[in-house]
PDB file of N, CA and C in Angstrom:
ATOM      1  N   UNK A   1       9.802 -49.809   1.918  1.00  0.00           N
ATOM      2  CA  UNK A   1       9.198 -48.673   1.266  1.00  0.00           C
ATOM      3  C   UNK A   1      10.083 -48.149   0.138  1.00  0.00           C
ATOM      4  N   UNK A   2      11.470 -48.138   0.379  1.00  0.00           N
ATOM      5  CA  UNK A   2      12.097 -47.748  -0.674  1.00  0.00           C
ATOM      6  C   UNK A   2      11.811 -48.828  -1.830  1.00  0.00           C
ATOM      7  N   UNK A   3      11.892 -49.717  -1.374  1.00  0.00           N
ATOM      8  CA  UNK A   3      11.857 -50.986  -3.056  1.00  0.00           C
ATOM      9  C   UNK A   3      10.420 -50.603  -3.749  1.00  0.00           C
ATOM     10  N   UNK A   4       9.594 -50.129  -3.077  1.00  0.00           N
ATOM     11  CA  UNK A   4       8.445 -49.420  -3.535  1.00  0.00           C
ATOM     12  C   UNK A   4       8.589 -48.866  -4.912  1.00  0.00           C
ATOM     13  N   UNK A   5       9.524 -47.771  -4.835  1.00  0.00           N
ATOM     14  CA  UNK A   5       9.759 -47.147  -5.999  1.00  0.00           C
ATOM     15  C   UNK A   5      11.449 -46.731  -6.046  1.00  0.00           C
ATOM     16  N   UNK A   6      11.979 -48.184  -5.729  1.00  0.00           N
ATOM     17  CA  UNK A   6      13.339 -47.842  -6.354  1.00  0.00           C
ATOM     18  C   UNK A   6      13.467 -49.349  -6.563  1.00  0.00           C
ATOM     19  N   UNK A   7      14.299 -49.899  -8.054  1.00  0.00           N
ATOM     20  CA  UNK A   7      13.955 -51.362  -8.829  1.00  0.00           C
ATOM     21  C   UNK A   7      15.304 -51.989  -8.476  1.00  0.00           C
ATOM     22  N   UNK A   8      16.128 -50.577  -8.276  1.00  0.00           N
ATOM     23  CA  UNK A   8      17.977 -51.294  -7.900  1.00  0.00           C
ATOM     24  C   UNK A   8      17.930 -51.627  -7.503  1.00  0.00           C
ATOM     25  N   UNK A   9      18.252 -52.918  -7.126  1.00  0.00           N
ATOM     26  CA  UNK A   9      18.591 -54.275  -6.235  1.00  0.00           C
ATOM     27  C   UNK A   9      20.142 -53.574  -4.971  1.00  0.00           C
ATOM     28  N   UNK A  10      20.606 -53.389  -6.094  1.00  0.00           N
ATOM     29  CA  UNK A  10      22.147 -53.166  -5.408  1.00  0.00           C
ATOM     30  C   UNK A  10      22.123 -51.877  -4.893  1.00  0.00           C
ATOM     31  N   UNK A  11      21.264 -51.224  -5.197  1.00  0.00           N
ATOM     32  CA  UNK A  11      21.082 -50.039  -4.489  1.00  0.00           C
ATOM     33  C   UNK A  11      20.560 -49.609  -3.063  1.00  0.00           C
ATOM     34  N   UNK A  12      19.705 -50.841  -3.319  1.00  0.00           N
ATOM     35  CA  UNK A  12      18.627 -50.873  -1.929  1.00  0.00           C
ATOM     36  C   UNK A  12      19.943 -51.784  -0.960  1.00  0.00           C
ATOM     37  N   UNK A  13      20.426 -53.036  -1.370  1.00  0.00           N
ATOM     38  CA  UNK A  13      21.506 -53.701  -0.500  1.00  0.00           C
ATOM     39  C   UNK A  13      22.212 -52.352   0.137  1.00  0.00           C
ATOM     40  N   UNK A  14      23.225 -51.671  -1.113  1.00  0.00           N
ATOM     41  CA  UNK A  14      23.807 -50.632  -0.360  1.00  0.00           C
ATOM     42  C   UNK A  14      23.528 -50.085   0.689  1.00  0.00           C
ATOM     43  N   UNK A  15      22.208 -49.445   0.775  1.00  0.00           N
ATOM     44  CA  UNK A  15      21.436 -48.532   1.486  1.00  0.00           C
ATOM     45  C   UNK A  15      21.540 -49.224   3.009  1.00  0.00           C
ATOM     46  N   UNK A  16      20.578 -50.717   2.636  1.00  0.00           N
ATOM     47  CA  UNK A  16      21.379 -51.127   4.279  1.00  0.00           C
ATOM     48  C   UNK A  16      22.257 -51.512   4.628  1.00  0.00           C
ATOM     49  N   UNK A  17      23.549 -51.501   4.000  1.00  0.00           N
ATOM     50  CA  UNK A  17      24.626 -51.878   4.550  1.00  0.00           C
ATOM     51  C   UNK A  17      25.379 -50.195   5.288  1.00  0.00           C
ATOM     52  N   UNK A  18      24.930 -49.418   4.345  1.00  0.00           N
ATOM     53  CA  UNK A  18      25.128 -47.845   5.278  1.00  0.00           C
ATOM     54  C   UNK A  18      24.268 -47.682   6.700  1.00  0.00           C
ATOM     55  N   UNK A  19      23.377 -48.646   6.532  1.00  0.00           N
ATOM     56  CA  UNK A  19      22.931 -48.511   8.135  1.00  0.00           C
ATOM     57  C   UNK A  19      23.595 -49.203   8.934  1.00  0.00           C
ATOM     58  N   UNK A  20      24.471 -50.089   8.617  1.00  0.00           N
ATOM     59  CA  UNK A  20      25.230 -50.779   9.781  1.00  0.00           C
ATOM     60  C   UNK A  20      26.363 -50.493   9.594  1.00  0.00           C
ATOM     61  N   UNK A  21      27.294 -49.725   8.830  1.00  0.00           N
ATOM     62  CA  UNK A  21      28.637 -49.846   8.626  1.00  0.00           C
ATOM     63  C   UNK A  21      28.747 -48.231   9.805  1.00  0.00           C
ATOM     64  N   UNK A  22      30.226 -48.896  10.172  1.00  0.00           N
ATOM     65  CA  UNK A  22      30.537 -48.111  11.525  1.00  0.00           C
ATOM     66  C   UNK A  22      31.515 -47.233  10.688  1.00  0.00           C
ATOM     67  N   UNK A  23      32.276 -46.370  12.103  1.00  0.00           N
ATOM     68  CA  UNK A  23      33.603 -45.316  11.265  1.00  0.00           C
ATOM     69  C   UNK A  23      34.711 -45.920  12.272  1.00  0.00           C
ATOM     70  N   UNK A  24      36.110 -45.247  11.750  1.00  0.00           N
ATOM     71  CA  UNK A  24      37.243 -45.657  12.613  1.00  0.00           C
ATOM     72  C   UNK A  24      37.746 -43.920  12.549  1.00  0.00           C
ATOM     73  N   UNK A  25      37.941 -43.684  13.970  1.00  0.00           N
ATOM     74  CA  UNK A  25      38.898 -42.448  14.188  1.00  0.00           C
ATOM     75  C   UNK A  25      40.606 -42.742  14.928  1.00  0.00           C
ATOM     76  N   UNK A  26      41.169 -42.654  14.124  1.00  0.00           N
ATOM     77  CA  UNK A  26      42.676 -42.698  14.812  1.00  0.00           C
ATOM     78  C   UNK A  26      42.568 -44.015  15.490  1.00  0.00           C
ATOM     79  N   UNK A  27      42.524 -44.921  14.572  1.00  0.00           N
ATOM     80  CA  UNK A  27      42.132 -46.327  14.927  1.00  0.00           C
ATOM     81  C   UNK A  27      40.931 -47.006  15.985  1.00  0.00           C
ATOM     82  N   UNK A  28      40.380 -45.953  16.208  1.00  0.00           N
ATOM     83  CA  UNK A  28      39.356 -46.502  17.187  1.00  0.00           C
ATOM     84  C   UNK A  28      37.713 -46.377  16.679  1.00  0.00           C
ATOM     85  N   UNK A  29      37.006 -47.472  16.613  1.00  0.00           N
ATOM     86  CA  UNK A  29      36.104 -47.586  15.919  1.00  0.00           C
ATOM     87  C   UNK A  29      34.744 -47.495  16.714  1.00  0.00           C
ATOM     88  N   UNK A  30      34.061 -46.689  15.618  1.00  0.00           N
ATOM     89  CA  UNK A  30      32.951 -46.285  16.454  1.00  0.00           C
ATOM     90  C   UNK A  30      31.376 -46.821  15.686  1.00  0.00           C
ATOM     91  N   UNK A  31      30.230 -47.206  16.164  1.00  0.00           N
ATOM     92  CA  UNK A  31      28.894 -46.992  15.626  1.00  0.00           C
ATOM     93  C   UNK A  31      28.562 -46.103  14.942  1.00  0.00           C
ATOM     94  N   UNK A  32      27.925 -46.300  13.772  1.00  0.00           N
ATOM     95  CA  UNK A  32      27.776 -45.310  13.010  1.00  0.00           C
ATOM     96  C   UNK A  32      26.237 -44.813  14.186  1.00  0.00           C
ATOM     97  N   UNK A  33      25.941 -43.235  14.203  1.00  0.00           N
ATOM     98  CA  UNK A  33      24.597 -42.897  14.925  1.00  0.00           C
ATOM     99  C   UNK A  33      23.754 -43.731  13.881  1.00  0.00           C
ATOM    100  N   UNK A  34      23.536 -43.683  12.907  1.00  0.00           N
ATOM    101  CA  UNK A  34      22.261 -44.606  12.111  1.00  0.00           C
ATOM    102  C   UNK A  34      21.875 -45.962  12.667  1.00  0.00           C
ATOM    103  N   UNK A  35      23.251 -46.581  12.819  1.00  0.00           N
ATOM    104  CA  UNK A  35      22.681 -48.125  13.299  1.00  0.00           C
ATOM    105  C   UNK A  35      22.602 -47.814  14.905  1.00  0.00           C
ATOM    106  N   UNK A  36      22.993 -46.908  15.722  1.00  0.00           N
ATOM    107  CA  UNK A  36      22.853 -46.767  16.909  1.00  0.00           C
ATOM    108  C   UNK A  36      21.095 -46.444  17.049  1.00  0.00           C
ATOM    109  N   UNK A  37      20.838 -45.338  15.977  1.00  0.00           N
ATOM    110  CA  UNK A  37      19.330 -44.490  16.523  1.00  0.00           C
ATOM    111  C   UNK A  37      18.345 -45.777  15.506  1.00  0.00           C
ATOM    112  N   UNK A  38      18.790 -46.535  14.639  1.00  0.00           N
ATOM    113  CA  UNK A  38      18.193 -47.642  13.922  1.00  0.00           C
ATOM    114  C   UNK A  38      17.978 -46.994  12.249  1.00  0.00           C
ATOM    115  N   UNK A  39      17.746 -45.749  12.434  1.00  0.00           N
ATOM    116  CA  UNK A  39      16.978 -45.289  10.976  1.00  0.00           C
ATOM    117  C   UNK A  39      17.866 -43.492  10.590  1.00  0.00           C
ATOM    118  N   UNK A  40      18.048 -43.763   9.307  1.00  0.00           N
ATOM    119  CA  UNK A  40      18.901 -41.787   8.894  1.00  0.00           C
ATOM    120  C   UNK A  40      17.702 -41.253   8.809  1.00  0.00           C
ATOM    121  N   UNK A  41      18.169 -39.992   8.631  1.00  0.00           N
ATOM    122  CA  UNK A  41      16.906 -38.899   8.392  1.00  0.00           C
ATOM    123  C   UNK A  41      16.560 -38.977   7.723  1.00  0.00           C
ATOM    124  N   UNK A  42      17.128 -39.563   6.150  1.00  0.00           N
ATOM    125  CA  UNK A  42      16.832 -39.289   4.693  1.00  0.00           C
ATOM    126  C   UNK A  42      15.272 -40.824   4.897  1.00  0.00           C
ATOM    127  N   UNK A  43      15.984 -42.128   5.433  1.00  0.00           N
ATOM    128  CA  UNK A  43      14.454 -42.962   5.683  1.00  0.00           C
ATOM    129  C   UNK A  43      13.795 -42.263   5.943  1.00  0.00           C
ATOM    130  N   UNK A  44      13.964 -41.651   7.510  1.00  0.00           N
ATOM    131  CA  UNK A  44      12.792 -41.175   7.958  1.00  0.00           C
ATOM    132  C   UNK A  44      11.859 -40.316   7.523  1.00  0.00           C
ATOM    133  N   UNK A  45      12.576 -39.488   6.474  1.00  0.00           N
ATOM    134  CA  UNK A  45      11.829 -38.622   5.824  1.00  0.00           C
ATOM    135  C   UNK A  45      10.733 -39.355   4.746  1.00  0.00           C
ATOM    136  N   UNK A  46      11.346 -40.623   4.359  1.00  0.00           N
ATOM    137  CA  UNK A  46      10.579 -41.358   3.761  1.00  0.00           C
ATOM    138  C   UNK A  46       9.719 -42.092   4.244  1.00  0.00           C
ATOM    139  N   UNK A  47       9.127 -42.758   5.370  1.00  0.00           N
ATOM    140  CA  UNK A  47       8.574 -42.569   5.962  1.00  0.00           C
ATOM    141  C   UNK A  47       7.720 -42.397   6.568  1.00  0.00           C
ATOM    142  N   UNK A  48       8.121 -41.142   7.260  1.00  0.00           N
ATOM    143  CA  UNK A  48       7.011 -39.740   7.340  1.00  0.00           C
ATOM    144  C   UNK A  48       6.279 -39.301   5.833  1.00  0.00           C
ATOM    145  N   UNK A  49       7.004 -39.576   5.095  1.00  0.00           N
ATOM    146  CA  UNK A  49       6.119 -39.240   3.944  1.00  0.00           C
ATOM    147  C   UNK A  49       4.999 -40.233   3.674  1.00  0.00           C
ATOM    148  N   UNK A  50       5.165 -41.250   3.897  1.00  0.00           N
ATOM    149  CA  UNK A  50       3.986 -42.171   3.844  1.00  0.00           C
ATOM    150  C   UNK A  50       2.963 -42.427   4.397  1.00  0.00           C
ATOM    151  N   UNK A  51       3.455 -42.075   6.016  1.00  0.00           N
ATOM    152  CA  UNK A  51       2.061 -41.696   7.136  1.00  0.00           C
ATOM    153  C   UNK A  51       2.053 -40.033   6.507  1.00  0.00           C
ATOM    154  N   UNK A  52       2.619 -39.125   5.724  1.00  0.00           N
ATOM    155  CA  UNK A  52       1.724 -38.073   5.773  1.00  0.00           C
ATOM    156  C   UNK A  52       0.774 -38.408   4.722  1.00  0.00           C
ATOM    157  N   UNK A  53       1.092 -39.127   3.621  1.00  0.00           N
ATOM    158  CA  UNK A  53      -0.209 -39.350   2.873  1.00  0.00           C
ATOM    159  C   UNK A  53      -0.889 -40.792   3.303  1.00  0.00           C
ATOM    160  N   UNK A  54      -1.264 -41.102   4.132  1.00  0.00           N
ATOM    161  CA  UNK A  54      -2.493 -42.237   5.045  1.00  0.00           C
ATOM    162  C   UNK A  54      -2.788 -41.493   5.722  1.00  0.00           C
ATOM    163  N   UNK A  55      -2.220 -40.815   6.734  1.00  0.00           N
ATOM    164  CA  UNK A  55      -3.165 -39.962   6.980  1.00  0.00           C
ATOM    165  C   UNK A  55      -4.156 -38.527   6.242  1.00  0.00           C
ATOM    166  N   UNK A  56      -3.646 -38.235   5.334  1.00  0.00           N
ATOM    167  CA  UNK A  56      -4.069 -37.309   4.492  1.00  0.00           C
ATOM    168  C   UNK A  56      -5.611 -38.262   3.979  1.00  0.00           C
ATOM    169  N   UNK A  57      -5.399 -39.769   3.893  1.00  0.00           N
ATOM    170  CA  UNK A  57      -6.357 -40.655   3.431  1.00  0.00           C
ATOM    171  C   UNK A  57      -7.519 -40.689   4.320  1.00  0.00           C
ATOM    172  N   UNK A  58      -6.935 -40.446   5.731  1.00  0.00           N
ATOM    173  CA  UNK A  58      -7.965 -41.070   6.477  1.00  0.00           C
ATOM    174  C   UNK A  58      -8.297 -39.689   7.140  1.00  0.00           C
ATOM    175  N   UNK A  59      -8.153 -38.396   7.084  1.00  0.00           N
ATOM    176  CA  UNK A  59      -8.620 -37.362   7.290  1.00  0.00           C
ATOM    177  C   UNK A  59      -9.836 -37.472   6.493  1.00  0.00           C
ATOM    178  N   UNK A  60     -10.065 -37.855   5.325  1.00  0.00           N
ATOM    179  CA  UNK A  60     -11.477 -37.800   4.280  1.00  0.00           C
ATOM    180  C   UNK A  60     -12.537 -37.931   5.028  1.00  0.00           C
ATOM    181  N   UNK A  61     -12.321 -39.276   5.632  1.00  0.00           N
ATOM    182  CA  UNK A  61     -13.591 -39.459   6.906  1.00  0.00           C
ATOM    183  C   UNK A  61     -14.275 -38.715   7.848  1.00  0.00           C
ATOM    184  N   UNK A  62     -13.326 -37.998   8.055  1.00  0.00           N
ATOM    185  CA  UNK A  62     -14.065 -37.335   9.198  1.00  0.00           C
ATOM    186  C   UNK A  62     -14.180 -35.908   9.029  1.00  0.00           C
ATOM    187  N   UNK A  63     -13.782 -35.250   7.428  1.00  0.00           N
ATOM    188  CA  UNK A  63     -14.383 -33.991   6.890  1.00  0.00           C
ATOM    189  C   UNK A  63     -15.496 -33.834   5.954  1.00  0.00           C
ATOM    190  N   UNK A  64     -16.481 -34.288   7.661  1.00  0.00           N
ATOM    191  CA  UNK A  64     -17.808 -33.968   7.163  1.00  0.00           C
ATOM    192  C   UNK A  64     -18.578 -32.709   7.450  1.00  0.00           C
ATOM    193  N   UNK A  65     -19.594 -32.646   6.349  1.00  0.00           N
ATOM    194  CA  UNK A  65     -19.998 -31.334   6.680  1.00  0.00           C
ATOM    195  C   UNK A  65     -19.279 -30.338   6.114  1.00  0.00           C
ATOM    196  N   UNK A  66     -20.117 -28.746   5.887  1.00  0.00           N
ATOM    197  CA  UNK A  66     -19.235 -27.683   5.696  1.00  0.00           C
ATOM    198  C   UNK A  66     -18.678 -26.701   6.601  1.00  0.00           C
ATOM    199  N   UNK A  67     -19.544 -26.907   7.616  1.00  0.00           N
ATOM    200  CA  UNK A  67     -19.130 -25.648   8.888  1.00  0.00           C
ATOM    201  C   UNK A  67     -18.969 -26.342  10.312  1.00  0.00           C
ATOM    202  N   UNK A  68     -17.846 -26.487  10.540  1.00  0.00           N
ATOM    203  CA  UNK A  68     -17.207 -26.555  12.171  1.00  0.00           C
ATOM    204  C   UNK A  68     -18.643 -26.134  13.035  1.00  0.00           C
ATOM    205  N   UNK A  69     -18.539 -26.940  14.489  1.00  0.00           N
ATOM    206  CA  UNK A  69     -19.726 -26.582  15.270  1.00  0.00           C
ATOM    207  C   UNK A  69     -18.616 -25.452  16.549  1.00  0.00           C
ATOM    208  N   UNK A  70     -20.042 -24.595  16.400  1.00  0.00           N
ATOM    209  CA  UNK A  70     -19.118 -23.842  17.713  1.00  0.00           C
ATOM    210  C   UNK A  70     -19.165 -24.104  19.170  1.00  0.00           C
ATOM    211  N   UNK A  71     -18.158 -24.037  19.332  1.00  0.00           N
ATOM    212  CA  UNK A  71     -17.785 -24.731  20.802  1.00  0.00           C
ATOM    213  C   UNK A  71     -18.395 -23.223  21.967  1.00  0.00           C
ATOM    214  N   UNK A  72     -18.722 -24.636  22.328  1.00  0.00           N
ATOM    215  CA  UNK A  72     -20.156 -23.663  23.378  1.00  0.00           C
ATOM    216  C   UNK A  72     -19.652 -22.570  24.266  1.00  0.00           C
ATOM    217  N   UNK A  73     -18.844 -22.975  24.736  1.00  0.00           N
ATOM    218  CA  UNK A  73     -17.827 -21.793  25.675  1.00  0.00           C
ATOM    219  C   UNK A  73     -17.041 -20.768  25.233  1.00  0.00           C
ATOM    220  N   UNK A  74     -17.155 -21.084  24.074  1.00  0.00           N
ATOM    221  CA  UNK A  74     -16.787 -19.747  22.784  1.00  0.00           C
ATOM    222  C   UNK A  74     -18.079 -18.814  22.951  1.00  0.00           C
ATOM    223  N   UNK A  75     -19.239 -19.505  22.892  1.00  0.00           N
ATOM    224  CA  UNK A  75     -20.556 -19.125  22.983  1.00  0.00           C
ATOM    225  C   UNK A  75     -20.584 -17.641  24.095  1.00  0.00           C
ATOM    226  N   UNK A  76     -20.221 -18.849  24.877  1.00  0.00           N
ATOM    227  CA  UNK A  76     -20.795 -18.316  26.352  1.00  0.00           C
ATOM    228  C   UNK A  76     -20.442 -17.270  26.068  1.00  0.00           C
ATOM    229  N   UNK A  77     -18.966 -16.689  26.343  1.00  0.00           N
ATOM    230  CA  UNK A  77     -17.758 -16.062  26.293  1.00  0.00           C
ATOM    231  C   UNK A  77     -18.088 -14.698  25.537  1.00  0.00           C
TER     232      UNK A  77
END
């Protein structure tokens, strides 16, 4: 999704090599959380941005009509 609309080659490489590159504390080396949880927030936000507009697509379908039906037990009530 990013190569979508980003053309850097070396940019996009970068990007996943920050998902797998780990840290070292006082010589002891740890998983970065990204390659542990698989995806950063900043993807995920990207994403989520893409199912929010497919779904924004596929909401069209089913806003039919102009007026909601009232739910009968509202009725009753």
């Amino acid at each position: 999704m990013l190569q979508e609309r980003i053309q850097d080659k070396a940019f996009i490489d970068l990007m996943f090599k920050a998902l797998k590159v780990g840290y070292r504390i006082k010589g002891q080396f740890f998983n970065s959380e990204i390659a542990k949880e698989g995806m950063s927030p900043i993807l995920a936000n990207v994403l989520l941005h893409k199912l929010d507009l497919f779904m924004t697509n596929i909401k069209t379908d089913f806003d039919l009509g102009k007026r909601h039906r009232i739910n009968p037990e509202y009725k009753r009530l």
